[in-house]
C-alpha atoms as a PDB file:
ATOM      1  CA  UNK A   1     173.711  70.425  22.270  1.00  0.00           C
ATOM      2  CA  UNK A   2     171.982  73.674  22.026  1.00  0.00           C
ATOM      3  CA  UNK A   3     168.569  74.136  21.874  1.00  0.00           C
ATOM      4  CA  UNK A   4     166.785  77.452  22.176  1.00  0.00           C
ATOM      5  CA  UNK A   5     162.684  77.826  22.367  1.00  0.00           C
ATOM      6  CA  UNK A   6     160.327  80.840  21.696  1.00  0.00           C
ATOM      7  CA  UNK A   7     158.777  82.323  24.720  1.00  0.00           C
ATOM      8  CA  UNK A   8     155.647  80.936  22.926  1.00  0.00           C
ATOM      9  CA  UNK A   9     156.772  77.871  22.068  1.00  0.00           C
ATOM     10  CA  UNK A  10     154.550  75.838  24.550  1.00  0.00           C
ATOM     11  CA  UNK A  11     152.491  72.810  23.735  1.00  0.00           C
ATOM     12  CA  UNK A  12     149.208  72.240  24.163  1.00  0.00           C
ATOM     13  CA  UNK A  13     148.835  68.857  26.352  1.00  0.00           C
ATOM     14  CA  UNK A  14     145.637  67.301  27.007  1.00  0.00           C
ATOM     15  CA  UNK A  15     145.497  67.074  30.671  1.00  0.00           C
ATOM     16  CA  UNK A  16     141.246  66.632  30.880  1.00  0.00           C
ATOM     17  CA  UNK A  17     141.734  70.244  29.529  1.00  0.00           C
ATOM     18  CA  UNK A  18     144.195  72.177  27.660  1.00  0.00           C
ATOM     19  CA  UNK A  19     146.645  74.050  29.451  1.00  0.00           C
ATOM     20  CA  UNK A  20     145.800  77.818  29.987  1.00  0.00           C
ATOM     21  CA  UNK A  21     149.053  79.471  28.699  1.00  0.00           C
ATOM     22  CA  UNK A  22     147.175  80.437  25.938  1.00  0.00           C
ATOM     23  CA  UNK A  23     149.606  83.287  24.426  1.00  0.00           C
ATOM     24  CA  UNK A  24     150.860  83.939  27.331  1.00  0.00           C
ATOM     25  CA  UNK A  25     154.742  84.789  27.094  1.00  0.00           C
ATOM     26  CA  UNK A  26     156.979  82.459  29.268  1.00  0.00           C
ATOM     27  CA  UNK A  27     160.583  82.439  30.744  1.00  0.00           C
ATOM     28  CA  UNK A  28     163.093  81.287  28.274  1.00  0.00           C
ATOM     29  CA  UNK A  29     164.199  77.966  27.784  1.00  0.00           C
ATOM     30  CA  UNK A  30     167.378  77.448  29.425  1.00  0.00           C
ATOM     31  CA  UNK A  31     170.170  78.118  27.058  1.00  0.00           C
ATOM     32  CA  UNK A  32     173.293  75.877  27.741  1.00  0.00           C
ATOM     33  CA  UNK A  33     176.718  75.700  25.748  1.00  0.00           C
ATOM     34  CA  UNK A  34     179.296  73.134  25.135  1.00  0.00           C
ATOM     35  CA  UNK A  35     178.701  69.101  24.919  1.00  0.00           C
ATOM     36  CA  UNK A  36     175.776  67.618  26.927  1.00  0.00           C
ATOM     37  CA  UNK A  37     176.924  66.162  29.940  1.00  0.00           C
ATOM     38  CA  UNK A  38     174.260  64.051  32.290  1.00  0.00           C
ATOM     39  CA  UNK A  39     175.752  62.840  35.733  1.00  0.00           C
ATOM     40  CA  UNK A  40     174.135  59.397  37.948  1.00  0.00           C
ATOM     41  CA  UNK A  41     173.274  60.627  41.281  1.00  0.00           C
ATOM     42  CA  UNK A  42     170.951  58.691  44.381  1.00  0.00           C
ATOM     43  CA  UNK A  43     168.886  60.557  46.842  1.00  0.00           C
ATOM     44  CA  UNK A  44     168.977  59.794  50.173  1.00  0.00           C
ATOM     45  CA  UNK A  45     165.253  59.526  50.745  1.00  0.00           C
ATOM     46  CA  UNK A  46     165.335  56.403  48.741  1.00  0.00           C
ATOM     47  CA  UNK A  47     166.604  54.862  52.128  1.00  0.00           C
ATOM     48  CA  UNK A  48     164.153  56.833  53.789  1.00  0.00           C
ATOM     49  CA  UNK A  49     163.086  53.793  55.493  1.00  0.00           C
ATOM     50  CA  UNK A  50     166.600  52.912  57.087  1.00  0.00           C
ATOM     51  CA  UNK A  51     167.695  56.261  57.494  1.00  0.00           C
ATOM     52  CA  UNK A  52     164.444  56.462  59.940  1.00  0.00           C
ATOM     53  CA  UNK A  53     164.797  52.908  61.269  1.00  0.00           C
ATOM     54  CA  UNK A  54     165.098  52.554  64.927  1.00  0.00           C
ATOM     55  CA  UNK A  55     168.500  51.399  66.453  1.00  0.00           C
ATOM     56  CA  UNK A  56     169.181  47.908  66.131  1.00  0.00           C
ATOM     57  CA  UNK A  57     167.201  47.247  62.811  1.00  0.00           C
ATOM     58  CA  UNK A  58     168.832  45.294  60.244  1.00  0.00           C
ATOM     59  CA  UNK A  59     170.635  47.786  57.312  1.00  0.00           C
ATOM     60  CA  UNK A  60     169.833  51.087  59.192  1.00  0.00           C
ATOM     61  CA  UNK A  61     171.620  53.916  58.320  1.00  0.00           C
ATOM     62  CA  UNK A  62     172.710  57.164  58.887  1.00  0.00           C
ATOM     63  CA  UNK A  63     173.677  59.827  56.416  1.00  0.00           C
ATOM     64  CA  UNK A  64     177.123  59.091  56.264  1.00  0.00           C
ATOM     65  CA  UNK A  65     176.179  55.663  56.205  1.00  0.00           C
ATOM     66  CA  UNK A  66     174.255  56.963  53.131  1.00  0.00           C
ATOM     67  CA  UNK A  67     177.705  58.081  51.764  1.00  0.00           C
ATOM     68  CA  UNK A  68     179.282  54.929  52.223  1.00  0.00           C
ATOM     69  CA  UNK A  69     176.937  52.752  51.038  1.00  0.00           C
ATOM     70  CA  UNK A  70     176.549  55.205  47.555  1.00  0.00           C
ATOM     71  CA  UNK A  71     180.103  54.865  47.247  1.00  0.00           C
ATOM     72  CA  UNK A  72     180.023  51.227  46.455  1.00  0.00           C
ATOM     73  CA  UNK A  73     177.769  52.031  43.572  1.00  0.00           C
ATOM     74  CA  UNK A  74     178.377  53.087  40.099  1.00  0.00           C
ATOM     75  CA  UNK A  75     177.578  56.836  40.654  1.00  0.00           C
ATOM     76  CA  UNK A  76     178.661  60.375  40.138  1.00  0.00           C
ATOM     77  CA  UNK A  77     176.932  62.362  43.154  1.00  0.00           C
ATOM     78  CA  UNK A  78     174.434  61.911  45.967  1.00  0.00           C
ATOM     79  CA  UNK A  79     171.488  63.741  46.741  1.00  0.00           C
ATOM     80  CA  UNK A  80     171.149  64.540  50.913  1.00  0.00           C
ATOM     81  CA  UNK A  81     167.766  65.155  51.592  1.00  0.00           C
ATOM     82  CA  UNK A  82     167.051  67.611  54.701  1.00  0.00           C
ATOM     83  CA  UNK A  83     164.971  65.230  56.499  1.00  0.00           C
ATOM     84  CA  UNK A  84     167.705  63.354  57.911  1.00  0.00           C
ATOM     85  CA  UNK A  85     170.076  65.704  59.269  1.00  0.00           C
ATOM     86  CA  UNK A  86     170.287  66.823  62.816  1.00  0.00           C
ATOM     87  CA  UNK A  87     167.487  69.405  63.508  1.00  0.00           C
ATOM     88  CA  UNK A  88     170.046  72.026  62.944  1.00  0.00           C
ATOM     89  CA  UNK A  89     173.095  70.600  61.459  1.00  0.00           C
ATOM     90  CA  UNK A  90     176.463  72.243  63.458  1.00  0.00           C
ATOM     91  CA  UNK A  91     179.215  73.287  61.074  1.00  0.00           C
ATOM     92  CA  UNK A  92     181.407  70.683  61.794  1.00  0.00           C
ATOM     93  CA  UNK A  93     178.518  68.121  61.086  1.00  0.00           C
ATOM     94  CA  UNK A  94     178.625  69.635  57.858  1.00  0.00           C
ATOM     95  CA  UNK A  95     182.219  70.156  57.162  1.00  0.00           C
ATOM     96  CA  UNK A  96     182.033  65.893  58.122  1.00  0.00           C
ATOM     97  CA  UNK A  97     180.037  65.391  54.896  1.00  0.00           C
ATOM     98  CA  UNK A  98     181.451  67.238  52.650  1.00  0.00           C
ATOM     99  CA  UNK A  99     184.717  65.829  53.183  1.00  0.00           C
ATOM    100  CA  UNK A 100     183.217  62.451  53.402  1.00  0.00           C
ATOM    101  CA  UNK A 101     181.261  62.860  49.697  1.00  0.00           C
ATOM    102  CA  UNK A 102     184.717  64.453  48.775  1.00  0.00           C
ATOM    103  CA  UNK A 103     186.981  61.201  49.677  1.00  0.00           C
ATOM    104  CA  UNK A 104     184.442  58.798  48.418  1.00  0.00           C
ATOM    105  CA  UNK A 105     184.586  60.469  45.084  1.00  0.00           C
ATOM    106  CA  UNK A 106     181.203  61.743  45.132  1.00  0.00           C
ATOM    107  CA  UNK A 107     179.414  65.114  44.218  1.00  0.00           C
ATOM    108  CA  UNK A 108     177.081  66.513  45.940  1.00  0.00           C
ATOM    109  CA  UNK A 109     174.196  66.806  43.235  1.00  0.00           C
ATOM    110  CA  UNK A 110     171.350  68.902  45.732  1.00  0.00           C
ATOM    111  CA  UNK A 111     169.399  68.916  48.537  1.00  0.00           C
ATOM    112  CA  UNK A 112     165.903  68.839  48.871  1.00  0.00           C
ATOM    113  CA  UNK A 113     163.369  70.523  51.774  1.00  0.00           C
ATOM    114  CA  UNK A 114     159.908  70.778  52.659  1.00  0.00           C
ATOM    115  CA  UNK A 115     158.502  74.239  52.583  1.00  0.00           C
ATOM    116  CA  UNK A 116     155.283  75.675  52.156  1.00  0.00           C
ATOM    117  CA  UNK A 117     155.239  78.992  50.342  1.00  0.00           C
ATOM    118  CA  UNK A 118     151.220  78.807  49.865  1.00  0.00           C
ATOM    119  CA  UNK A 119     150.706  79.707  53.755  1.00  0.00           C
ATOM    120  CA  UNK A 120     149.197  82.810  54.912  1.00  0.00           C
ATOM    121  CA  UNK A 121     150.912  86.207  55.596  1.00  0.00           C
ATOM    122  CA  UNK A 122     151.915  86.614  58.768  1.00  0.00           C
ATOM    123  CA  UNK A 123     154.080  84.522  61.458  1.00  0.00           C
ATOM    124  CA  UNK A 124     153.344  80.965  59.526  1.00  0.00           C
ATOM    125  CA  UNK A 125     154.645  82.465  56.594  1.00  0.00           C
ATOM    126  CA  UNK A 126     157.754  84.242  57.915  1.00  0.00           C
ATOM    127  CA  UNK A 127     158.582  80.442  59.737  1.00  0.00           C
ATOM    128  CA  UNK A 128     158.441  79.342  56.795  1.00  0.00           C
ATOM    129  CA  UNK A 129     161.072  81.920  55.082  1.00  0.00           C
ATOM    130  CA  UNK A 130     163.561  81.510  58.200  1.00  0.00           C
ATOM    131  CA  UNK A 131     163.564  77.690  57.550  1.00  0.00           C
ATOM    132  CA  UNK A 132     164.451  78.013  53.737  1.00  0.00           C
ATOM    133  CA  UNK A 133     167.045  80.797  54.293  1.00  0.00           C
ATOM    134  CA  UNK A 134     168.586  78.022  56.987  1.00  0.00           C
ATOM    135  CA  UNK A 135     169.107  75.799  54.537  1.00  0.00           C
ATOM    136  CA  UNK A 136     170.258  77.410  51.648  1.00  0.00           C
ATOM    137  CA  UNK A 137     172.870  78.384  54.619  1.00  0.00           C
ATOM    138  CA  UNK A 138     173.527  74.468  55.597  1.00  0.00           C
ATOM    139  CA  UNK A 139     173.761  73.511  51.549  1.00  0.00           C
ATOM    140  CA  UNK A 140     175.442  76.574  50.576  1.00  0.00           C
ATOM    141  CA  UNK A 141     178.096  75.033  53.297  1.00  0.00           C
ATOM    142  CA  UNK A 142     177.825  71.526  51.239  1.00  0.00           C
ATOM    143  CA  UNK A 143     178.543  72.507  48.201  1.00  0.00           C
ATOM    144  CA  UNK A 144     175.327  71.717  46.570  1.00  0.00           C
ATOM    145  CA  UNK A 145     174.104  73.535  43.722  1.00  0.00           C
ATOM    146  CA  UNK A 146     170.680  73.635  43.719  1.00  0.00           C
ATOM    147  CA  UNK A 147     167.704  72.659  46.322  1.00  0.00           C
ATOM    148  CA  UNK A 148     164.519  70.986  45.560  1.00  0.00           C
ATOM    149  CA  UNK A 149     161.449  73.160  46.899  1.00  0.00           C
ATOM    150  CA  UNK A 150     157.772  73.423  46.763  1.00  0.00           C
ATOM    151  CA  UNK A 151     155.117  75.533  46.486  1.00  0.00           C
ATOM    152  CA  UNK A 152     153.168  73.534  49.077  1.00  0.00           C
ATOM    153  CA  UNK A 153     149.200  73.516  49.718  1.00  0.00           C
ATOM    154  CA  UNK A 154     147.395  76.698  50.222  1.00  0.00           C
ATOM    155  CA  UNK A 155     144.959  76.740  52.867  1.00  0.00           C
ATOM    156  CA  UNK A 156     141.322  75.773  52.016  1.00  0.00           C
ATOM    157  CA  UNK A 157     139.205  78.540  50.501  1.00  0.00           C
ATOM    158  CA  UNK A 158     142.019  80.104  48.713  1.00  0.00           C
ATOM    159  CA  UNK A 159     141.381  80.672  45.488  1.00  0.00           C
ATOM    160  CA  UNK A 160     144.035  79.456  42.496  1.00  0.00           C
ATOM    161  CA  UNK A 161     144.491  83.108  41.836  1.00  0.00           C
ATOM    162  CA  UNK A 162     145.833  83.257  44.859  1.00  0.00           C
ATOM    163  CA  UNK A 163     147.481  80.639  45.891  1.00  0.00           C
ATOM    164  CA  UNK A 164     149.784  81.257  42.318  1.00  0.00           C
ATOM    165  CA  UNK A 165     150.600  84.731  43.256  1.00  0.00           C
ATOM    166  CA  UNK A 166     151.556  83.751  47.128  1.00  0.00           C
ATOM    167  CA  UNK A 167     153.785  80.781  45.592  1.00  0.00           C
ATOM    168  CA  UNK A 168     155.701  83.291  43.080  1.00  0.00           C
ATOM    169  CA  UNK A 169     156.045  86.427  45.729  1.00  0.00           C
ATOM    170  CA  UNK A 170     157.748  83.908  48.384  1.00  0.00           C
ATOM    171  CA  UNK A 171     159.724  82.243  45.545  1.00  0.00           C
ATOM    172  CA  UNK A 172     160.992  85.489  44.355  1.00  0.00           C
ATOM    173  CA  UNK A 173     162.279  86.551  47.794  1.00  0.00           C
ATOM    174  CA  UNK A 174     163.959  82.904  48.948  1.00  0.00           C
ATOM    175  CA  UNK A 175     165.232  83.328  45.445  1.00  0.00           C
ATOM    176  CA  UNK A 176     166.853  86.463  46.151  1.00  0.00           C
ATOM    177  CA  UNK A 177     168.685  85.074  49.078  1.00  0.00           C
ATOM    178  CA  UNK A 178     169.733  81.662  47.084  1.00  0.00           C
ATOM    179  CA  UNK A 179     171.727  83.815  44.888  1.00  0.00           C
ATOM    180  CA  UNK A 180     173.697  85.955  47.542  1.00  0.00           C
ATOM    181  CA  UNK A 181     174.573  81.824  48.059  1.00  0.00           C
ATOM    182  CA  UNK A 182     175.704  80.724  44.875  1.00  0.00           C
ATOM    183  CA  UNK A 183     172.356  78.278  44.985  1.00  0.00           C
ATOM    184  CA  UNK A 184     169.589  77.764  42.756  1.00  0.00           C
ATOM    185  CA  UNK A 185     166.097  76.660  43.571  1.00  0.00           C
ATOM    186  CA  UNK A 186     164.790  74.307  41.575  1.00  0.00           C
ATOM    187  CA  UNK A 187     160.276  73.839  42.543  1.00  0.00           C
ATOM    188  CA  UNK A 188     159.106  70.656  42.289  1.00  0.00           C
ATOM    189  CA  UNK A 189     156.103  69.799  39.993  1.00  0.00           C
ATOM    190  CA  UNK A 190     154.259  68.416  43.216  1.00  0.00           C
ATOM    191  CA  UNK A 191     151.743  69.006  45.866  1.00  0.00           C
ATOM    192  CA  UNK A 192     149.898  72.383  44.241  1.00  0.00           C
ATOM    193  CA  UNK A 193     151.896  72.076  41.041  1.00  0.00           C
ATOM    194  CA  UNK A 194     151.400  68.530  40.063  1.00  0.00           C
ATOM    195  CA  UNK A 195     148.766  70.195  38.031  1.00  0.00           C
ATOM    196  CA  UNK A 196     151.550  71.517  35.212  1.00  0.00           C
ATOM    197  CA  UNK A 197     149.364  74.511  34.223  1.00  0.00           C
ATOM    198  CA  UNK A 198     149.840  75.581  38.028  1.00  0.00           C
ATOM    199  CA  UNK A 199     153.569  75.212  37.511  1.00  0.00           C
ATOM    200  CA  UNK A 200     153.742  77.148  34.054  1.00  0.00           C
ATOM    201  CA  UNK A 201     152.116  80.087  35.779  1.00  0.00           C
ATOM    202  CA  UNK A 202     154.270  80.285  38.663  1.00  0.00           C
ATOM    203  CA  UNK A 203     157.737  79.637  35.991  1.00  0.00           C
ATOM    204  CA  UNK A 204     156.491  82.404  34.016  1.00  0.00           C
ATOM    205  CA  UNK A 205     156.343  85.011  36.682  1.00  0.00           C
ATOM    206  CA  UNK A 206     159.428  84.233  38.778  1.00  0.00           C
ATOM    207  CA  UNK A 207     161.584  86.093  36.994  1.00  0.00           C
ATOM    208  CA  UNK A 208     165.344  84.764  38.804  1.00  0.00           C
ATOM    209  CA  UNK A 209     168.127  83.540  37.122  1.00  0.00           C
ATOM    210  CA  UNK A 210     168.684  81.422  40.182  1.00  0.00           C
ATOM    211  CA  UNK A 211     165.441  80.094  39.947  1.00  0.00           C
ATOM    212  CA  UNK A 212     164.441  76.695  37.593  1.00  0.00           C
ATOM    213  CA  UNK A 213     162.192  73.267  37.389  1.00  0.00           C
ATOM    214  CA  UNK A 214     162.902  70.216  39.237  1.00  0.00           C
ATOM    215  CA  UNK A 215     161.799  67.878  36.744  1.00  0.00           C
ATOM    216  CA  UNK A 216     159.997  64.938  38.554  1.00  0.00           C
ATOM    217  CA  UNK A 217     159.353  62.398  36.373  1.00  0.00           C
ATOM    218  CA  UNK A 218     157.046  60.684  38.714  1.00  0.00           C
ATOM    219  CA  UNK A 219     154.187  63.264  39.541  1.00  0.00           C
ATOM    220  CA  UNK A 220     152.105  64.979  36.680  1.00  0.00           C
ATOM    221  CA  UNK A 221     148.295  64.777  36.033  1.00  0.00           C
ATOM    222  CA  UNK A 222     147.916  64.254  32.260  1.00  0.00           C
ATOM    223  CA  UNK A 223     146.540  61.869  29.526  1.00  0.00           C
ATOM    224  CA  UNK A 224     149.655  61.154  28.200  1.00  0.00           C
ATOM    225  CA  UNK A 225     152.323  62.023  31.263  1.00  0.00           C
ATOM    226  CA  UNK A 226     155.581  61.983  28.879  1.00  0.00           C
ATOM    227  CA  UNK A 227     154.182  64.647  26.950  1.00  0.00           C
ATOM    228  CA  UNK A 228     153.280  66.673  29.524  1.00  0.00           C
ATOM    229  CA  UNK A 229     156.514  66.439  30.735  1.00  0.00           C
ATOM    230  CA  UNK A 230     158.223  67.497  27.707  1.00  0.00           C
ATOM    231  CA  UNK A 231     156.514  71.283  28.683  1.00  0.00           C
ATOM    232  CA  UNK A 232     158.867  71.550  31.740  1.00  0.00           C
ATOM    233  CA  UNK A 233     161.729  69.765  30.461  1.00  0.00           C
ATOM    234  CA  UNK A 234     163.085  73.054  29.062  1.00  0.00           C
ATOM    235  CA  UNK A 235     163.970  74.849  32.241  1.00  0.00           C
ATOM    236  CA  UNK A 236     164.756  72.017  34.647  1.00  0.00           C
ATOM    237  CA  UNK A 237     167.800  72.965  36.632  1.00  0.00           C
ATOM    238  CA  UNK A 238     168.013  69.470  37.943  1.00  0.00           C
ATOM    239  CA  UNK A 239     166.247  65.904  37.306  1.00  0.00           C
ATOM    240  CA  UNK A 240     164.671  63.313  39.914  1.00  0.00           C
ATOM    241  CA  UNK A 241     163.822  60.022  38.347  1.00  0.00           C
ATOM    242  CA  UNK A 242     160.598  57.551  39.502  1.00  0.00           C
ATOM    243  CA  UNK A 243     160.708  54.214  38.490  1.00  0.00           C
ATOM    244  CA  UNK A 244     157.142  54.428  38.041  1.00  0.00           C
ATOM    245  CA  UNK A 245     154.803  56.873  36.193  1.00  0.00           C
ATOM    246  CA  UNK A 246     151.262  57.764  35.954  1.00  0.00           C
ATOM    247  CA  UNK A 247     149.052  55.204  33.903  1.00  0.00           C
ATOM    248  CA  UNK A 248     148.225  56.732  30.463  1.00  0.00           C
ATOM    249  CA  UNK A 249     144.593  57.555  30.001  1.00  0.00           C
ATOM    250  CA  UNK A 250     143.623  55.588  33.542  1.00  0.00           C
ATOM    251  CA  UNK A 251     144.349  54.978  36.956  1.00  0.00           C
ATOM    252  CA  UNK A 252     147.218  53.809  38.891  1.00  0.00           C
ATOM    253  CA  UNK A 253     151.006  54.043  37.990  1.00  0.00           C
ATOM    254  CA  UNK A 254     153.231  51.996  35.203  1.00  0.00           C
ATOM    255  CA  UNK A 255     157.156  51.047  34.680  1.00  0.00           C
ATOM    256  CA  UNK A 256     158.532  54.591  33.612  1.00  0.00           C
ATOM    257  CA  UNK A 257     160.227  54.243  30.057  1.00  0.00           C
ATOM    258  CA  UNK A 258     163.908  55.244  31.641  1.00  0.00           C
ATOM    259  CA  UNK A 259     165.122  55.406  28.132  1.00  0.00           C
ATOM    260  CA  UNK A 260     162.662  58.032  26.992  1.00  0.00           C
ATOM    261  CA  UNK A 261     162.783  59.926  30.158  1.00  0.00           C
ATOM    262  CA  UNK A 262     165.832  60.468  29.470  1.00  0.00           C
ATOM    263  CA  UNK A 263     165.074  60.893  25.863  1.00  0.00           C
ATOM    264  CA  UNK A 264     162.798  64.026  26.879  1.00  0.00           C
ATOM    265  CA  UNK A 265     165.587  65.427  28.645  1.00  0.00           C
ATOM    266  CA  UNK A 266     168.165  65.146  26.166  1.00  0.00           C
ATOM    267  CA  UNK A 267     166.032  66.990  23.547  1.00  0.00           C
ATOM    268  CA  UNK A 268     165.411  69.458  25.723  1.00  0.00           C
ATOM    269  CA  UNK A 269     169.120  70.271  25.829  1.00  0.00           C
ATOM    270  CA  UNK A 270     169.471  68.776  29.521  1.00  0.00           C
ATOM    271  CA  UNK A 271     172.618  68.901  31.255  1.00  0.00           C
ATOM    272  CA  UNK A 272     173.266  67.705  35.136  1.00  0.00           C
ATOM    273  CA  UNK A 273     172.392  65.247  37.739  1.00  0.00           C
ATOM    274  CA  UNK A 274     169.702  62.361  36.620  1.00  0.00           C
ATOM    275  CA  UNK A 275     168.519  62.012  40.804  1.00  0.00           C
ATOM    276  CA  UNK A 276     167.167  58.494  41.541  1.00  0.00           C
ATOM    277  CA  UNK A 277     164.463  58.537  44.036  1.00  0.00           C
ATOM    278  CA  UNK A 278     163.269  55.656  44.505  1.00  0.00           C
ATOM    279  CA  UNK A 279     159.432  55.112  46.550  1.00  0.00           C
ATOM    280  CA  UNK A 280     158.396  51.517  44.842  1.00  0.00           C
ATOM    281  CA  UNK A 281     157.761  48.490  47.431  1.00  0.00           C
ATOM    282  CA  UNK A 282     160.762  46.581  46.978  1.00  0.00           C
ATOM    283  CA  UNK A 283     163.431  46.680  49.049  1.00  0.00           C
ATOM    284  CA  UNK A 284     165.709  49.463  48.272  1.00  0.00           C
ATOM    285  CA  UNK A 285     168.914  47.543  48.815  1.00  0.00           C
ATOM    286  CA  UNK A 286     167.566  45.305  46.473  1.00  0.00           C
ATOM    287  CA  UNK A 287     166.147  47.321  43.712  1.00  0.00           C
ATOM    288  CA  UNK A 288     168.081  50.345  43.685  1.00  0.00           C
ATOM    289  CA  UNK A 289     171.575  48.871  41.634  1.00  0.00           C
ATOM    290  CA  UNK A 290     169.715  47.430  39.230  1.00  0.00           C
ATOM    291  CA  UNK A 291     167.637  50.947  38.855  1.00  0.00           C
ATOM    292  CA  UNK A 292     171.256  52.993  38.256  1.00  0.00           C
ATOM    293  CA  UNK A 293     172.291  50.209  35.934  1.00  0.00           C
ATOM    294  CA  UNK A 294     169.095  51.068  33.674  1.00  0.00           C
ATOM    295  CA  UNK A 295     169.816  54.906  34.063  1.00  0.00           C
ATOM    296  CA  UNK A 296     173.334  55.023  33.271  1.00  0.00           C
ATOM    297  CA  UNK A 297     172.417  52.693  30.328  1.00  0.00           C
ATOM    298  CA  UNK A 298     169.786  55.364  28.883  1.00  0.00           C
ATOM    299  CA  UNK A 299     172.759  58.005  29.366  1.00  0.00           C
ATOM    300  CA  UNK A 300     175.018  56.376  27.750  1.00  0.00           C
END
């Protein structure tokens, strides 16, 4: 399925106030041919708390434990979060998972890191640059198509202005290098950009082909937080999945509506991984199958 929007074809979302695109001319929607196709896949920090267990504690894990353990579930792909690898991964380390995710019958669906591209010029910033173009290297290596990646915080006393114009200069540049990888960079409606007028701003001006949404279905400031996310759903280059969502019109978090999640992304003319992450209290051993069951349900 097809679908094709205006570069003025925003909505206006009530989010306490209306989103200031105003007529502002955005990217384009992502235009994709062929059938739809959505693929199941599980990211590794939804074991965060095994994979950063001490020895000796009951169902700890490593990464290719990760692997292991995904394989015995109904999925297409797994997600392998940064956090967990070796400080610097060696090749062969690398060369280790692939092969494992490749035996196992498994894609590798991403990565994800933790970057801050709201810093201030100088030797922070360029720290900061080094550790993306690392590993774009390590999950250029993998296999894996796109990377999660943030914005970040900027520091205190800089002004929106700013900080939106520092995010979208240092996007543009790690962008740059993603492509000489084959990898796109998908920025995560979080931290500074949970605020989705934030994120429009900075989609607008990062003008990359390598470059798209990661749309997180768990972290968006609105009255009505499945609207909002319709907005983004249009030029997400991959999907992570919460199990719970922002309250409607109040406080606290909800059961996300799986089936029009995924609803939102199939009108938007989705296709690719549907990420599990899973943060809620129950254990994820426990929880987590009966989560993928729901999702590849909703796909269908």
């Amino acid at each position: 399925m097809d679908r094709v929007l205006g570069r003025r074809d925003f909505l206006a979302i009530a989010t306490g106030s209306a989103l200031a695109v105003g007529n502002a001319g955005a990217i384009e929607a992502i235009v994709r041919n062929g059938r739809q196709r959505m693929r199941l896949s599980l990211a590794a920090y939804s074991f965060r708390k095994y994979l950063q267990a001490r020895e000796g504690t009951e169902g700890r894990i490593d990464l290719p434990g990760f692997i292991d353990y995904a394989a015995t579930l109904d999925l297409d792909a797994v997600e392998l979060t940064a956090y967990y690898f070796p400080k610097v991964p060696a090749a062969d380390y690398l060369a280790a998972l692939k092969r494992r995710c490749h035996l196992a019958g498994l894609d590798i669906s991403g990565g994800a890191i933790g970057n801050n591209f709201t810093v201030e010029p100088g030797p922070a910033l360029e720290k900061q640059h080094k550790y993306v173009r690392a590993w774009i290297d390590h999950y250029a290596a993998l296999g894996a198509p796109v990377i999660r990646v943030f914005a970040g915080r900027p520091p205190k006393g800089v002004s929106e202005e700013e900080g939106v114009a520092r995010a979208v200069k240092n996007l543009r540049i790690a962008c740059e290098y993603a492509g000489q990888k084959g990898v796109m960079l998908a920025i995560e409606n979080h931290d500074y950009l949970v605020e989705l007028d934030r994120l429009v701003k900075v989609v607008q001006q990062v003008d990359s082909p390598w470059f798209g949404v990661n749309f997180d279905s768990g972290n968006v400031r609105a009255a009505d937080p499945y609207e909002a996310l319709k907005l983004i759903a249009p030029y997400a280059v991959n999907a992570q999945i919460k199990v719970d969502i922002p309250r409607q019109g109040g406080n606290g978090r909800e059961a996300t509506d799986l089936p029009r999640i995924i609803g939102i992304l199939r009108d938007a003319g989705y296709s690719g991984y549907i990420v599990l992450e899973y943060e809620a209290k129950e254990d994820p051993y426990k929880a987590v199958p009966g989560y993928l069951a729901k999702l590849r349900e909703a796909i269908g």
